[in-house]
C-alpha atoms as a PDB file:
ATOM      1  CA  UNK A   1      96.624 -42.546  -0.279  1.00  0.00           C
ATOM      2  CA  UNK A   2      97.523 -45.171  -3.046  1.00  0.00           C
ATOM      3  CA  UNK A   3      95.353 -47.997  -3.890  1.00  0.00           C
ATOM      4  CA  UNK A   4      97.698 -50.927  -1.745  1.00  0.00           C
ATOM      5  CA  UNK A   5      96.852 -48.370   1.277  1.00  0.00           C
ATOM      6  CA  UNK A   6      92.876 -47.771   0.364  1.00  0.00           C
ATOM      7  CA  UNK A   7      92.391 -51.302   0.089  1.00  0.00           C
ATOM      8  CA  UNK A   8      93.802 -51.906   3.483  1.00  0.00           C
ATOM      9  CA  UNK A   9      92.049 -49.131   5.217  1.00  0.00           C
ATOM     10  CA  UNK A  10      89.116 -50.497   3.531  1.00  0.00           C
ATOM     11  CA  UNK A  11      89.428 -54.078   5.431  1.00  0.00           C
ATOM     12  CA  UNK A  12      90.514 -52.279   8.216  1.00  0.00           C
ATOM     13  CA  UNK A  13      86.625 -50.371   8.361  1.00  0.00           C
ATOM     14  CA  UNK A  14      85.117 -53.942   7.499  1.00  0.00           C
ATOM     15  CA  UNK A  15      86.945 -55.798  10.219  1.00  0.00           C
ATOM     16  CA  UNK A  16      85.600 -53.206  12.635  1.00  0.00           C
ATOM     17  CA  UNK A  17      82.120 -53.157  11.580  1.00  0.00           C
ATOM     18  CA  UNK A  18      81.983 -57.210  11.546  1.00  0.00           C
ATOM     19  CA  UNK A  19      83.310 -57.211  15.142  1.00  0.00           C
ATOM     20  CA  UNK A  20      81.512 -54.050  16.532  1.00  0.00           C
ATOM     21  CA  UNK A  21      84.806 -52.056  17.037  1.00  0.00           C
ATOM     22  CA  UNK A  22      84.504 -48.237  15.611  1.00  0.00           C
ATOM     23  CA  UNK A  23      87.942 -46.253  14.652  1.00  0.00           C
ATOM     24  CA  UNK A  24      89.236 -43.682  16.692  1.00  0.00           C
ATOM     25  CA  UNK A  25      88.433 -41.061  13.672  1.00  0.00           C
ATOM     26  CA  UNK A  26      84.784 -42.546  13.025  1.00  0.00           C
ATOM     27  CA  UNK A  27      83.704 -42.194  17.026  1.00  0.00           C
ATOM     28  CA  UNK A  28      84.700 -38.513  17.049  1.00  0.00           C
ATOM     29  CA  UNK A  29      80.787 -37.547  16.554  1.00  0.00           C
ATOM     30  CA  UNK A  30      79.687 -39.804  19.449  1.00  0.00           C
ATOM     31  CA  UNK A  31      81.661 -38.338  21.846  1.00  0.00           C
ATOM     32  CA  UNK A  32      79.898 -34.817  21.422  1.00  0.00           C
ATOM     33  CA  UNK A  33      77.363 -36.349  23.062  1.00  0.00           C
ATOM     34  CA  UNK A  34      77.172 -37.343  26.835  1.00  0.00           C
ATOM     35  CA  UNK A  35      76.891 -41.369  27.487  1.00  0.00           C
ATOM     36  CA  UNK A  36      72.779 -42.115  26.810  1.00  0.00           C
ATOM     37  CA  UNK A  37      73.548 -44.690  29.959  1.00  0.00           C
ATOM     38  CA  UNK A  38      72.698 -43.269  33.406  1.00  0.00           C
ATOM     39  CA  UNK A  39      75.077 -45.303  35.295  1.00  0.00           C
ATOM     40  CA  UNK A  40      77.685 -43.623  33.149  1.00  0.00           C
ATOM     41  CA  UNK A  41      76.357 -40.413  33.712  1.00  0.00           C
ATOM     42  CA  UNK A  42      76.024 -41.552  37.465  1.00  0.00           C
ATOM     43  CA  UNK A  43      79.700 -42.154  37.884  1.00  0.00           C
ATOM     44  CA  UNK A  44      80.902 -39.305  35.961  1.00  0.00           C
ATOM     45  CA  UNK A  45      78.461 -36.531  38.062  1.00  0.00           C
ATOM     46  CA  UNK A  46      77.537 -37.891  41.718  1.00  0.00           C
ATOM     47  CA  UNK A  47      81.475 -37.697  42.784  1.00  0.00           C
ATOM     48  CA  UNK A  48      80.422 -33.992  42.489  1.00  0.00           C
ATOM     49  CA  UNK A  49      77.513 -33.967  43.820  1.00  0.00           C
ATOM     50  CA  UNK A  50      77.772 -36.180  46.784  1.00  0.00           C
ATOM     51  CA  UNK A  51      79.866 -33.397  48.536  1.00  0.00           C
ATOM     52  CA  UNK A  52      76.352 -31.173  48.439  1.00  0.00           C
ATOM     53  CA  UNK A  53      74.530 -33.606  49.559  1.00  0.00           C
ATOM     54  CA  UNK A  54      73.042 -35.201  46.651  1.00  0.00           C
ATOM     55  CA  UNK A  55      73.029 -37.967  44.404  1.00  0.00           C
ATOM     56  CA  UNK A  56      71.476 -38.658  41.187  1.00  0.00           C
ATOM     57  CA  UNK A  57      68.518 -40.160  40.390  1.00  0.00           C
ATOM     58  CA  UNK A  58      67.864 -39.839  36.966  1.00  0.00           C
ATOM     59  CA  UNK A  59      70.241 -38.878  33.766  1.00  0.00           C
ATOM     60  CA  UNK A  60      69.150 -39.329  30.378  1.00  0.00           C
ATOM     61  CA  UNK A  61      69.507 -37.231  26.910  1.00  0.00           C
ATOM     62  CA  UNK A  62      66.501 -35.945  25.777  1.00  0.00           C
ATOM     63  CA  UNK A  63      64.870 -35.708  22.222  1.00  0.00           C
ATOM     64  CA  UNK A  64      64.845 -31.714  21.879  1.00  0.00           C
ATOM     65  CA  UNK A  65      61.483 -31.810  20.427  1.00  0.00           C
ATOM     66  CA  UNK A  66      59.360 -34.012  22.316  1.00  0.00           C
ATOM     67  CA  UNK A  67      61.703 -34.286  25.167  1.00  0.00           C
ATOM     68  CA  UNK A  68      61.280 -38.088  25.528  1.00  0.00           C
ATOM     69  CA  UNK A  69      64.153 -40.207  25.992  1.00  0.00           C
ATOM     70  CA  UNK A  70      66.743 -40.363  23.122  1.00  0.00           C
ATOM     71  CA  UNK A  71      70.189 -41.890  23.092  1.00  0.00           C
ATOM     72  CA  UNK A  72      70.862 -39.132  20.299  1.00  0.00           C
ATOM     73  CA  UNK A  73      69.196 -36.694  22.248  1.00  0.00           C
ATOM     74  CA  UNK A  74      70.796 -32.608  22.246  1.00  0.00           C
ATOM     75  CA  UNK A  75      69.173 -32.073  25.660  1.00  0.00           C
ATOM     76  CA  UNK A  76      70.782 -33.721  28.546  1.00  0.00           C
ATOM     77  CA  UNK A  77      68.547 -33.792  31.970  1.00  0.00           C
ATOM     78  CA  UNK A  78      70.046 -34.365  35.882  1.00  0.00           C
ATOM     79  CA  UNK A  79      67.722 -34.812  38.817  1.00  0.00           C
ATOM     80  CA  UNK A  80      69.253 -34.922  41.725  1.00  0.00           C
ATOM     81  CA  UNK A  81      67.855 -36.442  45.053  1.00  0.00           C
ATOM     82  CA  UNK A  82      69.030 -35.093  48.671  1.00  0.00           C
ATOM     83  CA  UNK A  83      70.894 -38.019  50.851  1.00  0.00           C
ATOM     84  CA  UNK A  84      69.777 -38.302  54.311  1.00  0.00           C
ATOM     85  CA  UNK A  85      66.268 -37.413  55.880  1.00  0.00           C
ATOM     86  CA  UNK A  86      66.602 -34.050  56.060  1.00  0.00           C
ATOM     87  CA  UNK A  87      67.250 -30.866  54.065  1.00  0.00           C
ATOM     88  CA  UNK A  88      65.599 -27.803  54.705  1.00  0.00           C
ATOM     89  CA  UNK A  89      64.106 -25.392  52.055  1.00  0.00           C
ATOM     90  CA  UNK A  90      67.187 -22.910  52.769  1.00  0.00           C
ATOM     91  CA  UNK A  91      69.428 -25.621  51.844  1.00  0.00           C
ATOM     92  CA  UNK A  92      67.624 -26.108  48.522  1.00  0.00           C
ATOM     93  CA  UNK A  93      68.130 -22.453  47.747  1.00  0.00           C
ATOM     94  CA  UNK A  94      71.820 -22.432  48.592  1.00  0.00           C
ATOM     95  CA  UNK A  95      72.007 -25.533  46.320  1.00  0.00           C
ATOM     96  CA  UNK A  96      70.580 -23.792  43.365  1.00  0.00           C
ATOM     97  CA  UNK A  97      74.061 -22.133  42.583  1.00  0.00           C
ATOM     98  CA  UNK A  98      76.092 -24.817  44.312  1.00  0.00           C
ATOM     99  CA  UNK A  99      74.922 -27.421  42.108  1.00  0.00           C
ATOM    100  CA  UNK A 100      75.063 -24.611  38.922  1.00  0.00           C
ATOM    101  CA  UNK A 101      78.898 -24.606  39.355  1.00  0.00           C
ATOM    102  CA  UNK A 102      78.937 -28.332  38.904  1.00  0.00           C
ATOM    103  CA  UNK A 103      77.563 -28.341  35.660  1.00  0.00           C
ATOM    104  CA  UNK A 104      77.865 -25.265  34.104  1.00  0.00           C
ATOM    105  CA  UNK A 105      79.831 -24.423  31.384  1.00  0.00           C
ATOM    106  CA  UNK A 106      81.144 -27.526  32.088  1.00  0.00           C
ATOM    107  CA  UNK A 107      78.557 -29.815  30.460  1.00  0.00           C
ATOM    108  CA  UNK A 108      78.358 -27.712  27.304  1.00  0.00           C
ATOM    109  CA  UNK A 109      82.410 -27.798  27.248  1.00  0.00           C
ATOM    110  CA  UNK A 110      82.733 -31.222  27.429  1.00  0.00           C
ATOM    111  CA  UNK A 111      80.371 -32.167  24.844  1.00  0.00           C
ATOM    112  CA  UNK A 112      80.116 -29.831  21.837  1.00  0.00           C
ATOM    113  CA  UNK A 113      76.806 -31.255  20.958  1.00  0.00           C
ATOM    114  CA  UNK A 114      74.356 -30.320  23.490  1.00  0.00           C
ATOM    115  CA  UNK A 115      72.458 -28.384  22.955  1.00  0.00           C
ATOM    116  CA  UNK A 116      70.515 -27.189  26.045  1.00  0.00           C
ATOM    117  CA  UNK A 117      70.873 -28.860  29.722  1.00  0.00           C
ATOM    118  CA  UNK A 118      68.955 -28.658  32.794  1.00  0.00           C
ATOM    119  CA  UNK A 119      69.154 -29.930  36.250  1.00  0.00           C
ATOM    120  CA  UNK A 120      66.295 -30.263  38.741  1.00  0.00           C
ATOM    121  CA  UNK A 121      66.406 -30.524  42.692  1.00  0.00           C
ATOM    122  CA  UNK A 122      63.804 -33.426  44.090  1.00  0.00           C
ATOM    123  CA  UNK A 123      61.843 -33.700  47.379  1.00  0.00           C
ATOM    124  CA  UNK A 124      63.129 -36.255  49.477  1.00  0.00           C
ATOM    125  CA  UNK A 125      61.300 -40.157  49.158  1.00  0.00           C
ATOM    126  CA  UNK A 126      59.728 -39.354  52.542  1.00  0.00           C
ATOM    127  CA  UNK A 127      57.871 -36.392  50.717  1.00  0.00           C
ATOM    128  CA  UNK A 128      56.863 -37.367  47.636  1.00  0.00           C
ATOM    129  CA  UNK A 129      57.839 -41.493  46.858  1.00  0.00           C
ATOM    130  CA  UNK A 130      56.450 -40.908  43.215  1.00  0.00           C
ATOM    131  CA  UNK A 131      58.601 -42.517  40.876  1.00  0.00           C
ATOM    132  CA  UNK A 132      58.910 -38.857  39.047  1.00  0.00           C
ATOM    133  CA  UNK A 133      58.568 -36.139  41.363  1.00  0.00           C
ATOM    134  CA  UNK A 134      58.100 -32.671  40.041  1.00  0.00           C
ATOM    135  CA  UNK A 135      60.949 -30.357  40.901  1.00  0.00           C
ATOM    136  CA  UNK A 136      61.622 -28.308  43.824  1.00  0.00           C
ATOM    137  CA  UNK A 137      64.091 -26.119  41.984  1.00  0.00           C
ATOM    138  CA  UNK A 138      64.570 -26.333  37.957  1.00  0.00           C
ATOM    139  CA  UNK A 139      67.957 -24.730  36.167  1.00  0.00           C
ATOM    140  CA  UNK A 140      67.666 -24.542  32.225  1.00  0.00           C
ATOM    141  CA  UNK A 141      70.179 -23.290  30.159  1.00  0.00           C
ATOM    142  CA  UNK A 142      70.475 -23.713  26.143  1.00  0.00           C
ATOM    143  CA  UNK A 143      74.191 -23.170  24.743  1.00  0.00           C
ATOM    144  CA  UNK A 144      73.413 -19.769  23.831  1.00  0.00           C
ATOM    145  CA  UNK A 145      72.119 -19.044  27.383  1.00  0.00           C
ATOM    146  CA  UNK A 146      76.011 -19.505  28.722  1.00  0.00           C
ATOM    147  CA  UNK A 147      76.643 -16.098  27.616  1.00  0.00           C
ATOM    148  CA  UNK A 148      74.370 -14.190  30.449  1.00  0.00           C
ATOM    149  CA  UNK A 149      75.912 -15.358  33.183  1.00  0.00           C
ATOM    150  CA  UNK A 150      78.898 -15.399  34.771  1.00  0.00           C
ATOM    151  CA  UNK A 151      79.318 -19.290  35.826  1.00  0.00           C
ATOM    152  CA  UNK A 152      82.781 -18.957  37.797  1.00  0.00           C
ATOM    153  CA  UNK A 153      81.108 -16.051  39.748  1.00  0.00           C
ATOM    154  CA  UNK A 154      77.707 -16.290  39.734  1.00  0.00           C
ATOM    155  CA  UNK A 155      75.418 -15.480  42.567  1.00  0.00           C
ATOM    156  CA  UNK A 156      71.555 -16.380  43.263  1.00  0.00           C
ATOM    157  CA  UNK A 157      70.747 -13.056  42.318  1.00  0.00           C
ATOM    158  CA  UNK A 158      72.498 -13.240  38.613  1.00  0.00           C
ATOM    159  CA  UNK A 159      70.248 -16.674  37.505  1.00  0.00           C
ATOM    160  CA  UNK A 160      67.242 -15.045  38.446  1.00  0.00           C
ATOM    161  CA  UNK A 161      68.008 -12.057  36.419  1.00  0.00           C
ATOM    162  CA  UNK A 162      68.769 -14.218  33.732  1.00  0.00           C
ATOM    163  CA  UNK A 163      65.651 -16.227  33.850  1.00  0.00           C
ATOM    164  CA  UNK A 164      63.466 -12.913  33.888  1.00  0.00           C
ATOM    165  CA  UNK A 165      65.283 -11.562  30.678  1.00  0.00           C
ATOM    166  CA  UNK A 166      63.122 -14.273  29.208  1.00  0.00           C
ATOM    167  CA  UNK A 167      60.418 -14.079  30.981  1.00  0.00           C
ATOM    168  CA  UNK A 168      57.982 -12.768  28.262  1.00  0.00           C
ATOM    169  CA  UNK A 169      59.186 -15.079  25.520  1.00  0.00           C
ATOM    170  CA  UNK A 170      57.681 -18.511  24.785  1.00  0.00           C
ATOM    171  CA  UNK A 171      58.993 -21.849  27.102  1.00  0.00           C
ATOM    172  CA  UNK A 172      60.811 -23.425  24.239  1.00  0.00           C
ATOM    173  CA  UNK A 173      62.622 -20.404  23.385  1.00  0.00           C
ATOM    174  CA  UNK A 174      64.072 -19.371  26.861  1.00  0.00           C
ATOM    175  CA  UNK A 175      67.704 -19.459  26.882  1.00  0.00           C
ATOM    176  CA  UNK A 176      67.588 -19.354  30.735  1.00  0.00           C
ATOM    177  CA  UNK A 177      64.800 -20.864  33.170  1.00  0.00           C
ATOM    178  CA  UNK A 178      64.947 -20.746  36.870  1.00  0.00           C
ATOM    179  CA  UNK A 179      61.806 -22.432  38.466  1.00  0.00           C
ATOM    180  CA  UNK A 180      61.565 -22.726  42.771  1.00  0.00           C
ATOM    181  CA  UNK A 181      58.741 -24.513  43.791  1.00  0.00           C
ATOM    182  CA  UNK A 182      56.102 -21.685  45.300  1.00  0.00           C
ATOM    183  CA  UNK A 183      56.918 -22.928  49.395  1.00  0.00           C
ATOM    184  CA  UNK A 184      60.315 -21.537  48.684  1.00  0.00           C
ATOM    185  CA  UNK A 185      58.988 -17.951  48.197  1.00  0.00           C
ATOM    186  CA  UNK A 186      59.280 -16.681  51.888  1.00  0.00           C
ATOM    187  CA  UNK A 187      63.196 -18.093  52.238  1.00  0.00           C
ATOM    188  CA  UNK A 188      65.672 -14.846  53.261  1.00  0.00           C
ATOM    189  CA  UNK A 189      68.225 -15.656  50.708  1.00  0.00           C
ATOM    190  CA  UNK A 190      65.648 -16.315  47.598  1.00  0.00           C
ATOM    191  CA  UNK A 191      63.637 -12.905  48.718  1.00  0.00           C
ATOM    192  CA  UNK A 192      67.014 -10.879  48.614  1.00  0.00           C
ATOM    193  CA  UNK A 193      68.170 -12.024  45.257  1.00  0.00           C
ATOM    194  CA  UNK A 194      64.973 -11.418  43.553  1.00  0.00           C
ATOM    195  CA  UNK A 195      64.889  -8.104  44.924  1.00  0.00           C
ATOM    196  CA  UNK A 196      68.338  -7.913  43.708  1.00  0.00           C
ATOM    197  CA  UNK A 197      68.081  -9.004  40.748  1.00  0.00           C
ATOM    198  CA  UNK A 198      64.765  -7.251  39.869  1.00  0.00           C
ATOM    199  CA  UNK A 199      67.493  -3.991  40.389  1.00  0.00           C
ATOM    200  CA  UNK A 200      69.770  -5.143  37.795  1.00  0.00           C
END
């Protein structure tokens, strides 16, 4: 680059910093991050969700360490809420894996600078009208977790074996974790793929 060009790429940078504009080269690093904003996370995930019977509640990246909010955040978190009055404990078992093809690898994919995700099912307002409910279900997966399953083809059964392959290790270092809130334990279809996976 000669000097006549340096000087005008120079302005160029200046210009854009005095009027808040970034170059397409300079926003590169942003984008391997989701959008901190939960509407935009809102309009990029509930037209995916909304066919399952969800919608989202709360999206936000996380601060890896103390998991409070951070725009710069590596951990990205999605709570989705049921629509409607109704959904049964079955259906929140079924949705375990319905809303895990949604996300997964997909999230990790799209933005090279996650670094772990998770997504957690909520009680419907009529249950619990806390402004933070705990969980019915909870999926966690860090980026090197996407190697132990099978996302195009995974069953129930496969995430629960998973989650128990790091079942003895410390919280923070689990590379899968697959939480169902305890009145879940006598559903047919969660009973079978623990016993399933337990086999594999």
């Amino acid at each position: 680059m000669n000097r006549r060009a340096r000087r005008a790429f120079a302005l160029v940078l200046l210009t854009c910093s005095l009027i808040g504009v970034v170059p397409a080269g300079a926003a590169i690093s942003e984008r391997r991050l989701p959008p901190p904003d939960r509407e935009d996370l809102v309009r990029i995930f509930d037209p995916k969700v909304e066919d399952l019977g969800f919608r989202t509640t709360r999206a936000r990246l996380q601060n890896l360490d103390t998991y409070a909010i951070d725009p710069r955040g590596r951990h990205l978190a999605i709570y989705l809420e049921p629509i409607g009055d109704e959904f049964t404990d079955a259906a929140y078992v079924a949705a375990v894996t319905e809303t895990a093809e949604v996300f997964l690898p997909l999230v990790f994919k799209r933005w090279k600078g996650l670094k772990s995700f998770d997504v957690c099912l909520e009680p419907l307002p009529a249950e619990d009208a806390s402004e933070e409910p705990a969980p019915i279900t909870q999926l966690l997966v860090t980026r090197p977790g996407l190697d132990d399953v099978d996302w195009k083809h995974a069953a129930l059964a496969d995430l629960i074996a998973a989650s128990n392959k790091y079942e003895s290790t410390e919280s923070a270092e689990r590379a899968v974790y697959l939480y169902f809130e305890p009145r879940l334990d006598t559903q047919s279809e969660l009973v079978g793929a623990r016993e399933v996976a337990r086999l594999q």
